[in-house]
PDB file of N, CA and C in Angstrom:
ATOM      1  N   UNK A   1      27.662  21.116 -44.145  1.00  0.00           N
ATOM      2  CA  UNK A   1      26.684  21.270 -45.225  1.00  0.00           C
ATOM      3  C   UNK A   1      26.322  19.890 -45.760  1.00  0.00           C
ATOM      4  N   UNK A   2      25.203  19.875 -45.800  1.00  0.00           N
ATOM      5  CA  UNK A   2      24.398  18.620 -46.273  1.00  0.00           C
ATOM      6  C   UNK A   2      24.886  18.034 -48.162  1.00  0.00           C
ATOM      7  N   UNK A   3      24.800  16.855 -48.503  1.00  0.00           N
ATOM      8  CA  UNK A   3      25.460  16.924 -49.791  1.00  0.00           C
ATOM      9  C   UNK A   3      23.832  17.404 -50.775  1.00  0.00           C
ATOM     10  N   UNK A   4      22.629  17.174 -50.240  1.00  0.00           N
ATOM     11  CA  UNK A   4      22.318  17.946 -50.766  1.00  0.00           C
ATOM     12  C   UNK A   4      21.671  19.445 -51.265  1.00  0.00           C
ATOM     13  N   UNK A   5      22.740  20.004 -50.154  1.00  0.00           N
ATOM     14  CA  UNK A   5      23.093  21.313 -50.464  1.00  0.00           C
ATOM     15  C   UNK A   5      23.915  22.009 -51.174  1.00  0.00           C
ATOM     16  N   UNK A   6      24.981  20.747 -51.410  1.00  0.00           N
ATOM     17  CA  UNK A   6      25.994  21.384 -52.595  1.00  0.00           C
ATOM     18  C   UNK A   6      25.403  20.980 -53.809  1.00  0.00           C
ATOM     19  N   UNK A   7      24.515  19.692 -53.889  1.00  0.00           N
ATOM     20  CA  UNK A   7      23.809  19.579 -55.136  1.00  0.00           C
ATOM     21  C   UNK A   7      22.996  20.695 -55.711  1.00  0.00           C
ATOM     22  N   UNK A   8      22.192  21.262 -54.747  1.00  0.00           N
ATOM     23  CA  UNK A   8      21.520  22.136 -55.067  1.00  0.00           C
ATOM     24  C   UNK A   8      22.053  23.789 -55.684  1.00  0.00           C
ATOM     25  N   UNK A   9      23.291  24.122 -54.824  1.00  0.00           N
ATOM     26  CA  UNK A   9      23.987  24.748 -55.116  1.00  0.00           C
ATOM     27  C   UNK A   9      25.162  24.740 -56.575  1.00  0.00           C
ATOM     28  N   UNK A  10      25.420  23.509 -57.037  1.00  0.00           N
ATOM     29  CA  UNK A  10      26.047  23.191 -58.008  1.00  0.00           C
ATOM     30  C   UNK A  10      24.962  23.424 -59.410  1.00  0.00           C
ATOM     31  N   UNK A  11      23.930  22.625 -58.577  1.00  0.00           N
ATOM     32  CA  UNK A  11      22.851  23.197 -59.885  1.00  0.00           C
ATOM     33  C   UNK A  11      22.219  24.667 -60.474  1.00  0.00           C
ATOM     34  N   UNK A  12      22.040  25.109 -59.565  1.00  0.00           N
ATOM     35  CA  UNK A  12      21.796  26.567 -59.695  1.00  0.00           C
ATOM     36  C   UNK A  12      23.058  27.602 -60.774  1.00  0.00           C
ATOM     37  N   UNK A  13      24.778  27.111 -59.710  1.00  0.00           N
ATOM     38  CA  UNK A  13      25.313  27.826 -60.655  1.00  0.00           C
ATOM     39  C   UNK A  13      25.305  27.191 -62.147  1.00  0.00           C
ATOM     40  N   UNK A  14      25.019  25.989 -62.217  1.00  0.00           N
ATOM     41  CA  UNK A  14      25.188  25.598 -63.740  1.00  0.00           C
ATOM     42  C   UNK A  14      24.147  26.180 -64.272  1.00  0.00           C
ATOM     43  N   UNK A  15      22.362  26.507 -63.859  1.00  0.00           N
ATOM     44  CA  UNK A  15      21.576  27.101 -64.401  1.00  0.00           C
ATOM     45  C   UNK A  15      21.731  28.256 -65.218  1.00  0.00           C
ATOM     46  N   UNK A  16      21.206  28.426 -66.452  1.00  0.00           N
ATOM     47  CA  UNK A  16      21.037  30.014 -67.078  1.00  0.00           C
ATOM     48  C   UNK A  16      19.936  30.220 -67.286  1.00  0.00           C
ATOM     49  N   UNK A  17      19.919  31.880 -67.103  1.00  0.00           N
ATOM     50  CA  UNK A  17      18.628  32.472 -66.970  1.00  0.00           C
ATOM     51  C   UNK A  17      18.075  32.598 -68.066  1.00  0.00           C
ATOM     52  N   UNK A  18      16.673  32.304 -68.324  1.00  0.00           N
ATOM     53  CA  UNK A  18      15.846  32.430 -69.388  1.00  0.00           C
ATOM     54  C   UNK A  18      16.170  33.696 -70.047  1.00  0.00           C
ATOM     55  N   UNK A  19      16.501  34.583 -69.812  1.00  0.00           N
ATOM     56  CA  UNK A  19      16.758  36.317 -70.722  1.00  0.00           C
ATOM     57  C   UNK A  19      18.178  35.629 -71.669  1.00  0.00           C
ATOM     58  N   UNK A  20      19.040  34.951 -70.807  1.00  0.00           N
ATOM     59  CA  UNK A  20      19.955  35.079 -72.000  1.00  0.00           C
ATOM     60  C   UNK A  20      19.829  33.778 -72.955  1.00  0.00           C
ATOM     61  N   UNK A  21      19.188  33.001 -72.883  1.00  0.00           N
ATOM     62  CA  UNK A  21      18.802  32.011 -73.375  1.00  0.00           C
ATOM     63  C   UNK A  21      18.137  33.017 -74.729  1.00  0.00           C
ATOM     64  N   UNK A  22      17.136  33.713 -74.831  1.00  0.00           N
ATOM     65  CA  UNK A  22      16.082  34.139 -75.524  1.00  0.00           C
ATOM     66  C   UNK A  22      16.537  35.246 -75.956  1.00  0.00           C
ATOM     67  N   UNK A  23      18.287  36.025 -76.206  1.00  0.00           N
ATOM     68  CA  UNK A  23      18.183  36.989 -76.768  1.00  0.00           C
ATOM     69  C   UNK A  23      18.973  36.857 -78.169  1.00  0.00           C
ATOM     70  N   UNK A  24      18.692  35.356 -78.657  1.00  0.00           N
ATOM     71  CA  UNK A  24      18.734  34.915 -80.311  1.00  0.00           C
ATOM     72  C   UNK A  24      20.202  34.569 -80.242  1.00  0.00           C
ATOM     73  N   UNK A  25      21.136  33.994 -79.163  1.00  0.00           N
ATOM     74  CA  UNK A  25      22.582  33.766 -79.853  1.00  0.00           C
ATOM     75  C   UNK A  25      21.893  32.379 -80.418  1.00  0.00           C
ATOM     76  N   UNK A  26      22.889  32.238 -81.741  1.00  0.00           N
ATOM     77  CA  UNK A  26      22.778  30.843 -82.171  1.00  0.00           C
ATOM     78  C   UNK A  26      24.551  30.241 -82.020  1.00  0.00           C
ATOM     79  N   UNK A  27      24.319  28.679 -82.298  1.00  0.00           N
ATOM     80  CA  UNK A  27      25.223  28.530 -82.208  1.00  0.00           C
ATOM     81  C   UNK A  27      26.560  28.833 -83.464  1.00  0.00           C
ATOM     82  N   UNK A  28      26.191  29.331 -84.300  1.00  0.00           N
ATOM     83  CA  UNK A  28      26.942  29.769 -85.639  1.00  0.00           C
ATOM     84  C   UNK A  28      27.512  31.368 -85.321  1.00  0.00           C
ATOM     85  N   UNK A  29      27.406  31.582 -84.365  1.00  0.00           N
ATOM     86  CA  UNK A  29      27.874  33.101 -84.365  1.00  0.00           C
ATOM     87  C   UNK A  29      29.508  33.120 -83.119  1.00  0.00           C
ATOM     88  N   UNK A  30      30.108  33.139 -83.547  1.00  0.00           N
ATOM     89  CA  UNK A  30      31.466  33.089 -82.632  1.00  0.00           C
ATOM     90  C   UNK A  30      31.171  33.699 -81.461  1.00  0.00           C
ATOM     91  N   UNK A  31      32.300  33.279 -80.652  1.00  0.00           N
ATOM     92  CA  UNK A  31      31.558  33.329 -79.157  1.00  0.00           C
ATOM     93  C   UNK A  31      32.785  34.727 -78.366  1.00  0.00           C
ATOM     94  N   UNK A  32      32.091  35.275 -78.037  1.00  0.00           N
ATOM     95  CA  UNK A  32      32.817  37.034 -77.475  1.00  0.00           C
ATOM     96  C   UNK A  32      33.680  36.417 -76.797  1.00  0.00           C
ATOM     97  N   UNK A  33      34.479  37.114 -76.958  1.00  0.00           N
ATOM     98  CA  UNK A  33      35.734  36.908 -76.375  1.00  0.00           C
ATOM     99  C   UNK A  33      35.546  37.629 -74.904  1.00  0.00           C
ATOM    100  N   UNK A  34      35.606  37.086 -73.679  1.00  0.00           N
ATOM    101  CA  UNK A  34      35.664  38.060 -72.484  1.00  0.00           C
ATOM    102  C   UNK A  34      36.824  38.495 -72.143  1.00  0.00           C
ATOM    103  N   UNK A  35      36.679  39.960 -71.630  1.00  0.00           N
ATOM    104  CA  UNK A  35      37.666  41.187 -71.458  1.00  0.00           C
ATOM    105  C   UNK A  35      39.287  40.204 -71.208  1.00  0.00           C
ATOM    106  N   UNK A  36      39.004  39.675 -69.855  1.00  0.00           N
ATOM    107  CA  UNK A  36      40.383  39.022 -70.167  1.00  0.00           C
ATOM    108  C   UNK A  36      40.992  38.811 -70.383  1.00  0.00           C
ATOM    109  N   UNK A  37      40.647  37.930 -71.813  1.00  0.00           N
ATOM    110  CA  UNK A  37      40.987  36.911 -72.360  1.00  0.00           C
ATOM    111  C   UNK A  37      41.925  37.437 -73.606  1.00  0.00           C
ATOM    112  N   UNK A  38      42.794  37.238 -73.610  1.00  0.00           N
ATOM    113  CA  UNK A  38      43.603  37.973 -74.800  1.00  0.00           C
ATOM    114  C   UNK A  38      43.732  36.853 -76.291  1.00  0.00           C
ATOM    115  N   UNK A  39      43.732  37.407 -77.471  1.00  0.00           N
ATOM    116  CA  UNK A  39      43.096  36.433 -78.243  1.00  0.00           C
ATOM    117  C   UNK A  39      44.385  35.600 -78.583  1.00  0.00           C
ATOM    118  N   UNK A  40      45.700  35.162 -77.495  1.00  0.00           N
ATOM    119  CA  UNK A  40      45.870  33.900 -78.176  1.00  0.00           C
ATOM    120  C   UNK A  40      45.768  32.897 -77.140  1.00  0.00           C
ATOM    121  N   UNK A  41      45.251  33.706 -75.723  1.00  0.00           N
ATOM    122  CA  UNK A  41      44.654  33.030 -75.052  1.00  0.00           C
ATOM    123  C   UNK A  41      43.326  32.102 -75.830  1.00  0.00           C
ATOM    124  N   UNK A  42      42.756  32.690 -76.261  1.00  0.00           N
ATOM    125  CA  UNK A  42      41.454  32.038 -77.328  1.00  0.00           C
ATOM    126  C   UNK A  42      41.936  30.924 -78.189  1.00  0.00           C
ATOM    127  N   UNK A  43      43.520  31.489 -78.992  1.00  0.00           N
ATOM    128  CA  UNK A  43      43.377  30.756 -79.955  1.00  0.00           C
ATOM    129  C   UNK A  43      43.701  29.323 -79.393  1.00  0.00           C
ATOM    130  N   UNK A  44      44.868  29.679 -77.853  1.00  0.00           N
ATOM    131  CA  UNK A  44      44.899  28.052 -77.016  1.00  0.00           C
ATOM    132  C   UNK A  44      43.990  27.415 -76.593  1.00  0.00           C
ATOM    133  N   UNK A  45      42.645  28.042 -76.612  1.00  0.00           N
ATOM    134  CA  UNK A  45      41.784  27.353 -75.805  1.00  0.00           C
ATOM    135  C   UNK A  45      41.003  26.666 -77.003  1.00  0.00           C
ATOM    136  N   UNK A  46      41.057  27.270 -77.971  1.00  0.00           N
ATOM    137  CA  UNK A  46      40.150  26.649 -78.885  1.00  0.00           C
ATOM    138  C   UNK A  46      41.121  25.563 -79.947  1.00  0.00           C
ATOM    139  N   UNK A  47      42.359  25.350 -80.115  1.00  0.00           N
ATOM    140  CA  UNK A  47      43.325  24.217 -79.978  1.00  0.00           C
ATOM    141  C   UNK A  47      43.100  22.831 -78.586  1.00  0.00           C
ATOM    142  N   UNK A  48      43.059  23.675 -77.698  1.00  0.00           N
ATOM    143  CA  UNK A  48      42.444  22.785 -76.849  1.00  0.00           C
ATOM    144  C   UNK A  48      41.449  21.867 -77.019  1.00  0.00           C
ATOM    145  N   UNK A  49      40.253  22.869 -76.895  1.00  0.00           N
ATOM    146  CA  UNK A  49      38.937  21.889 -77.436  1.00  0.00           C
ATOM    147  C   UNK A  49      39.151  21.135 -78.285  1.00  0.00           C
ATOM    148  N   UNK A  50      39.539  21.680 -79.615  1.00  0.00           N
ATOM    149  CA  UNK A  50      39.721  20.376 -80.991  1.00  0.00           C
ATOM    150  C   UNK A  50      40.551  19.564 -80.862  1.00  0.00           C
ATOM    151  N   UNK A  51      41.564  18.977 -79.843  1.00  0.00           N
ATOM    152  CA  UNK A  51      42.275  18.177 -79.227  1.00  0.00           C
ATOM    153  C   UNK A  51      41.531  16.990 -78.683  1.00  0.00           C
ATOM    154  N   UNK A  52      40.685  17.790 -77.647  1.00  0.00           N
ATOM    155  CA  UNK A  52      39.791  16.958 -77.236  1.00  0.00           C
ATOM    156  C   UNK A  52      38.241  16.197 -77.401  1.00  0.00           C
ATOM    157  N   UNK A  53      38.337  17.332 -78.440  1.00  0.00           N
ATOM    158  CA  UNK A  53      37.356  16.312 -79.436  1.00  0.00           C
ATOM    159  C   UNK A  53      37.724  15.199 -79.877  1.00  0.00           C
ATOM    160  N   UNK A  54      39.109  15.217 -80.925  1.00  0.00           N
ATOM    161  CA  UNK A  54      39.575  14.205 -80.939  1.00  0.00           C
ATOM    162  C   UNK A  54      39.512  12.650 -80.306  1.00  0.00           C
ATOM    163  N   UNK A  55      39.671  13.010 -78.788  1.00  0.00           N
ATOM    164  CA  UNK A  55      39.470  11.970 -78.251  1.00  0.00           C
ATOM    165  C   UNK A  55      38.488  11.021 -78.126  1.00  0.00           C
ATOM    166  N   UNK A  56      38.426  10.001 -78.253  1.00  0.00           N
ATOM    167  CA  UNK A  56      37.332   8.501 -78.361  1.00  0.00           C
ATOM    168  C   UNK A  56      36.367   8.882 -76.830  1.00  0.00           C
ATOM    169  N   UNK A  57      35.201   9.009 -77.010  1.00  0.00           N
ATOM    170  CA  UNK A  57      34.454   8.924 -76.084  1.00  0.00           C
ATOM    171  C   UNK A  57      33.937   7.121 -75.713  1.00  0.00           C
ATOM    172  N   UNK A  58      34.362   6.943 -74.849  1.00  0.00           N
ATOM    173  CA  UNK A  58      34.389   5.557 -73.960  1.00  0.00           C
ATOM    174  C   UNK A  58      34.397   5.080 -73.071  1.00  0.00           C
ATOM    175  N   UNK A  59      33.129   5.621 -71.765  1.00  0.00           N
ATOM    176  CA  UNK A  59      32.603   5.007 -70.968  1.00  0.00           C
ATOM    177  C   UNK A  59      33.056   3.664 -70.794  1.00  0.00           C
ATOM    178  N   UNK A  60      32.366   2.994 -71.651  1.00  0.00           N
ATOM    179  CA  UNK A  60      32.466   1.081 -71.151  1.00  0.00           C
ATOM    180  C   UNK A  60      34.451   1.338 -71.178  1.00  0.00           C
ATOM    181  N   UNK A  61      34.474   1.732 -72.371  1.00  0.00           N
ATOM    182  CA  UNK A  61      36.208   1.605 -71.957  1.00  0.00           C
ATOM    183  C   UNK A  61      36.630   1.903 -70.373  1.00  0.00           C
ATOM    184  N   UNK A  62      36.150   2.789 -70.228  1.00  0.00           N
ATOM    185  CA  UNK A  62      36.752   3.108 -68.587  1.00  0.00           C
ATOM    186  C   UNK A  62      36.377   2.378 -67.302  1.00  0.00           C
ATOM    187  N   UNK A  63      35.304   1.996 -67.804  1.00  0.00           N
ATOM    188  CA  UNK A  63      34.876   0.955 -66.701  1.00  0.00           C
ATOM    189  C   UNK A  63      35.462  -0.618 -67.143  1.00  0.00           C
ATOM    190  N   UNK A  64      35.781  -0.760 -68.087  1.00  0.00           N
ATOM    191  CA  UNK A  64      36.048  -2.029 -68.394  1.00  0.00           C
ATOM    192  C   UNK A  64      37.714  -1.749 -67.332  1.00  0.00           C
ATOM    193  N   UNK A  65      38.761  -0.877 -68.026  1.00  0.00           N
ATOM    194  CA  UNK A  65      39.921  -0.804 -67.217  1.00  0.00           C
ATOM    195  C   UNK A  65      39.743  -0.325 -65.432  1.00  0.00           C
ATOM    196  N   UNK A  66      39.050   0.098 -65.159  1.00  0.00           N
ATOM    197  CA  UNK A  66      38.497   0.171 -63.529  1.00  0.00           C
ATOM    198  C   UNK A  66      38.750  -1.068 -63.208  1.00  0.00           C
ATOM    199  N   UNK A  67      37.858  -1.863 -63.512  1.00  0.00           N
ATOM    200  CA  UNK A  67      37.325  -3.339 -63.167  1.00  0.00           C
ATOM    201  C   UNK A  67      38.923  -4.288 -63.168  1.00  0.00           C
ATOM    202  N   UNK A  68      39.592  -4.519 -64.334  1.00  0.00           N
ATOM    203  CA  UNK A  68      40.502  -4.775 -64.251  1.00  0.00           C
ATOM    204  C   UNK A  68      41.435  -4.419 -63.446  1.00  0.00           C
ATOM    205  N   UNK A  69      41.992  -3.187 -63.398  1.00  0.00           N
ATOM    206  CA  UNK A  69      43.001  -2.578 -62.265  1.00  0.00           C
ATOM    207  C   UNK A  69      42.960  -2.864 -60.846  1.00  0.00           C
ATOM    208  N   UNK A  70      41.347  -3.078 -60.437  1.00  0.00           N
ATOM    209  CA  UNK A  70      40.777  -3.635 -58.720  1.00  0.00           C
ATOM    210  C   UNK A  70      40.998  -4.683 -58.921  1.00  0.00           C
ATOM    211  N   UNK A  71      41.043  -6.097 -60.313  1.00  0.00           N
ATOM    212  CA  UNK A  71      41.175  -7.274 -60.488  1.00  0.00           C
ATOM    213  C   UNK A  71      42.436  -7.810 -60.145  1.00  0.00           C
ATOM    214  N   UNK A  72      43.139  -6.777 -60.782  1.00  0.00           N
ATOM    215  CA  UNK A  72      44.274  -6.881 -60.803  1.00  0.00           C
ATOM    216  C   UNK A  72      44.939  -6.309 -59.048  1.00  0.00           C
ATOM    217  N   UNK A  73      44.934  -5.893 -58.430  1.00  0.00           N
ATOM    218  CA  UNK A  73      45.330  -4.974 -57.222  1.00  0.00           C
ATOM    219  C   UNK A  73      44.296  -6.518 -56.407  1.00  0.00           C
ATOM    220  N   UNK A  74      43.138  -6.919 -56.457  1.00  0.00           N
ATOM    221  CA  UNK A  74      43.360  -7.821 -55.392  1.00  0.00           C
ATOM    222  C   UNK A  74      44.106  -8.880 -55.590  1.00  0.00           C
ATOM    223  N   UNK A  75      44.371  -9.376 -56.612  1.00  0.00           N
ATOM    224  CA  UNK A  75      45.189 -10.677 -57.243  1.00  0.00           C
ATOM    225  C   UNK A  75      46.860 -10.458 -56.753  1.00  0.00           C
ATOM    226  N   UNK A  76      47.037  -9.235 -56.784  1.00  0.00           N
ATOM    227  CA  UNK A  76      48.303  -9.231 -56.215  1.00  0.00           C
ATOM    228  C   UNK A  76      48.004  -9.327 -54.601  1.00  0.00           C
ATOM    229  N   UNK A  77      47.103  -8.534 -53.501  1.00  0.00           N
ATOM    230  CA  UNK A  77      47.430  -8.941 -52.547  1.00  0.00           C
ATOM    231  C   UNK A  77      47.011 -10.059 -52.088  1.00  0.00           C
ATOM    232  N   UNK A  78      46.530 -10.767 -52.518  1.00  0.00           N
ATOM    233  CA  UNK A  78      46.319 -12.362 -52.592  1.00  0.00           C
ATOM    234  C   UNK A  78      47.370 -13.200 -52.963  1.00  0.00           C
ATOM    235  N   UNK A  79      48.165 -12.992 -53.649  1.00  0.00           N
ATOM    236  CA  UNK A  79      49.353 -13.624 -53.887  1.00  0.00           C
ATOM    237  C   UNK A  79      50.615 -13.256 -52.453  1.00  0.00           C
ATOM    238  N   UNK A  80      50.572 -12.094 -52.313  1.00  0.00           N
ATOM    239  CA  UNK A  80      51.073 -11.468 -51.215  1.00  0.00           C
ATOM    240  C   UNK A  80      50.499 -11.893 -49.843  1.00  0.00           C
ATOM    241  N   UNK A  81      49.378 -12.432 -49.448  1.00  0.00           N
ATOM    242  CA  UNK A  81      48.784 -12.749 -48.388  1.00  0.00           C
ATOM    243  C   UNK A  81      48.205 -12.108 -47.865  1.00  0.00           C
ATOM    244  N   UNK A  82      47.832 -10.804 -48.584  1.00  0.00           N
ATOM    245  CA  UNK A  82      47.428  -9.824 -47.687  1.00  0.00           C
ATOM    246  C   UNK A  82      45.990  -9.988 -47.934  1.00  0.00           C
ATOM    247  N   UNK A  83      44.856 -10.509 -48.866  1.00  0.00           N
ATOM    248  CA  UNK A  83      44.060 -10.711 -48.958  1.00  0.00           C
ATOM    249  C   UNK A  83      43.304 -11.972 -48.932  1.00  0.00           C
ATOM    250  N   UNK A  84      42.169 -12.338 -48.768  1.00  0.00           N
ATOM    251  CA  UNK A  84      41.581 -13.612 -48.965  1.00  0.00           C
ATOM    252  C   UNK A  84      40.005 -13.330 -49.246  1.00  0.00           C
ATOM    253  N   UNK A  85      39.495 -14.247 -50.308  1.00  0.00           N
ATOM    254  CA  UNK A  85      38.211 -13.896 -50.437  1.00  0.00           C
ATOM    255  C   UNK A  85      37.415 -14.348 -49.216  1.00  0.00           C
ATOM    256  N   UNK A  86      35.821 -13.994 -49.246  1.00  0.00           N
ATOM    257  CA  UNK A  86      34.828 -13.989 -48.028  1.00  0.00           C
ATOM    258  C   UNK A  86      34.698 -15.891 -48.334  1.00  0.00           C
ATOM    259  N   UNK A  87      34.165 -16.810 -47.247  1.00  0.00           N
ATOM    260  CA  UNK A  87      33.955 -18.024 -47.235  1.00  0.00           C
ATOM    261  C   UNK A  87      32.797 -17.545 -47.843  1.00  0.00           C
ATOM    262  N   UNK A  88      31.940 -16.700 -47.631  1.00  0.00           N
ATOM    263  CA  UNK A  88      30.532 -16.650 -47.819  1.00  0.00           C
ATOM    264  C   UNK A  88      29.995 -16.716 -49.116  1.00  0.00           C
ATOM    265  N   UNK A  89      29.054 -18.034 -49.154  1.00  0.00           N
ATOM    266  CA  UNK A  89      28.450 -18.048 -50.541  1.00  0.00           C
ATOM    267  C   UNK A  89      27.448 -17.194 -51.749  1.00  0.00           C
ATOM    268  N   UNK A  90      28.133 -17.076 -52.363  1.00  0.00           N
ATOM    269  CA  UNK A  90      27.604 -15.346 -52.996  1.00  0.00           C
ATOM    270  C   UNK A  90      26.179 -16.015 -54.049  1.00  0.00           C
ATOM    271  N   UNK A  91      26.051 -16.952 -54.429  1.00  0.00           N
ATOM    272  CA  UNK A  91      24.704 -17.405 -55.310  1.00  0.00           C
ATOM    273  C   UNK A  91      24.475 -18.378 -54.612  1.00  0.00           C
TER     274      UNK A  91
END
């Protein structure tokens, strides 16, 4: 399967259909509990969420530590010998 066939497919299931969009839920009205779900299943999940709200939303943070960690991981095998930069002049 082509990747963009799972794109297409990923999108679709994330799609919702215009009917339930338009039959007035707002967001102030608590959200049904499905059959399942037993309500302290709910009450963990919704402990959950406010957990993770909590958390600092921080992109650049994550890319800043990415960057470092590869900085860091070639610097060691360079010290180790296992690496060497390209001769090739980059500017």
């Amino acid at each position: 399967m082509r990747y963009s066939d799972k794109a297409d497919q990923a999108r679709q299931q994330m799609q919702i259909p215009e009917e339930q969009e338009s039959e007035g839920s707002t967001e102030s009205e608590p959200e049904a509990l499905p059959e399942s779900q037993t309500p302290l299943e709910s009450a963990q999940q919704q402990a959950l969420e406010k957990w993770l709200r909590q958390l600092p939303d921080d992109p650049g943070g994550l890319l800043r530590r990415k960057f470092e960690y590869q900085y860091q991981q070639k610097l060691r095998a360079y010290q180790r010998g296992e690496w060497k930069p390209s001769d090739e002049v980059r500017w």
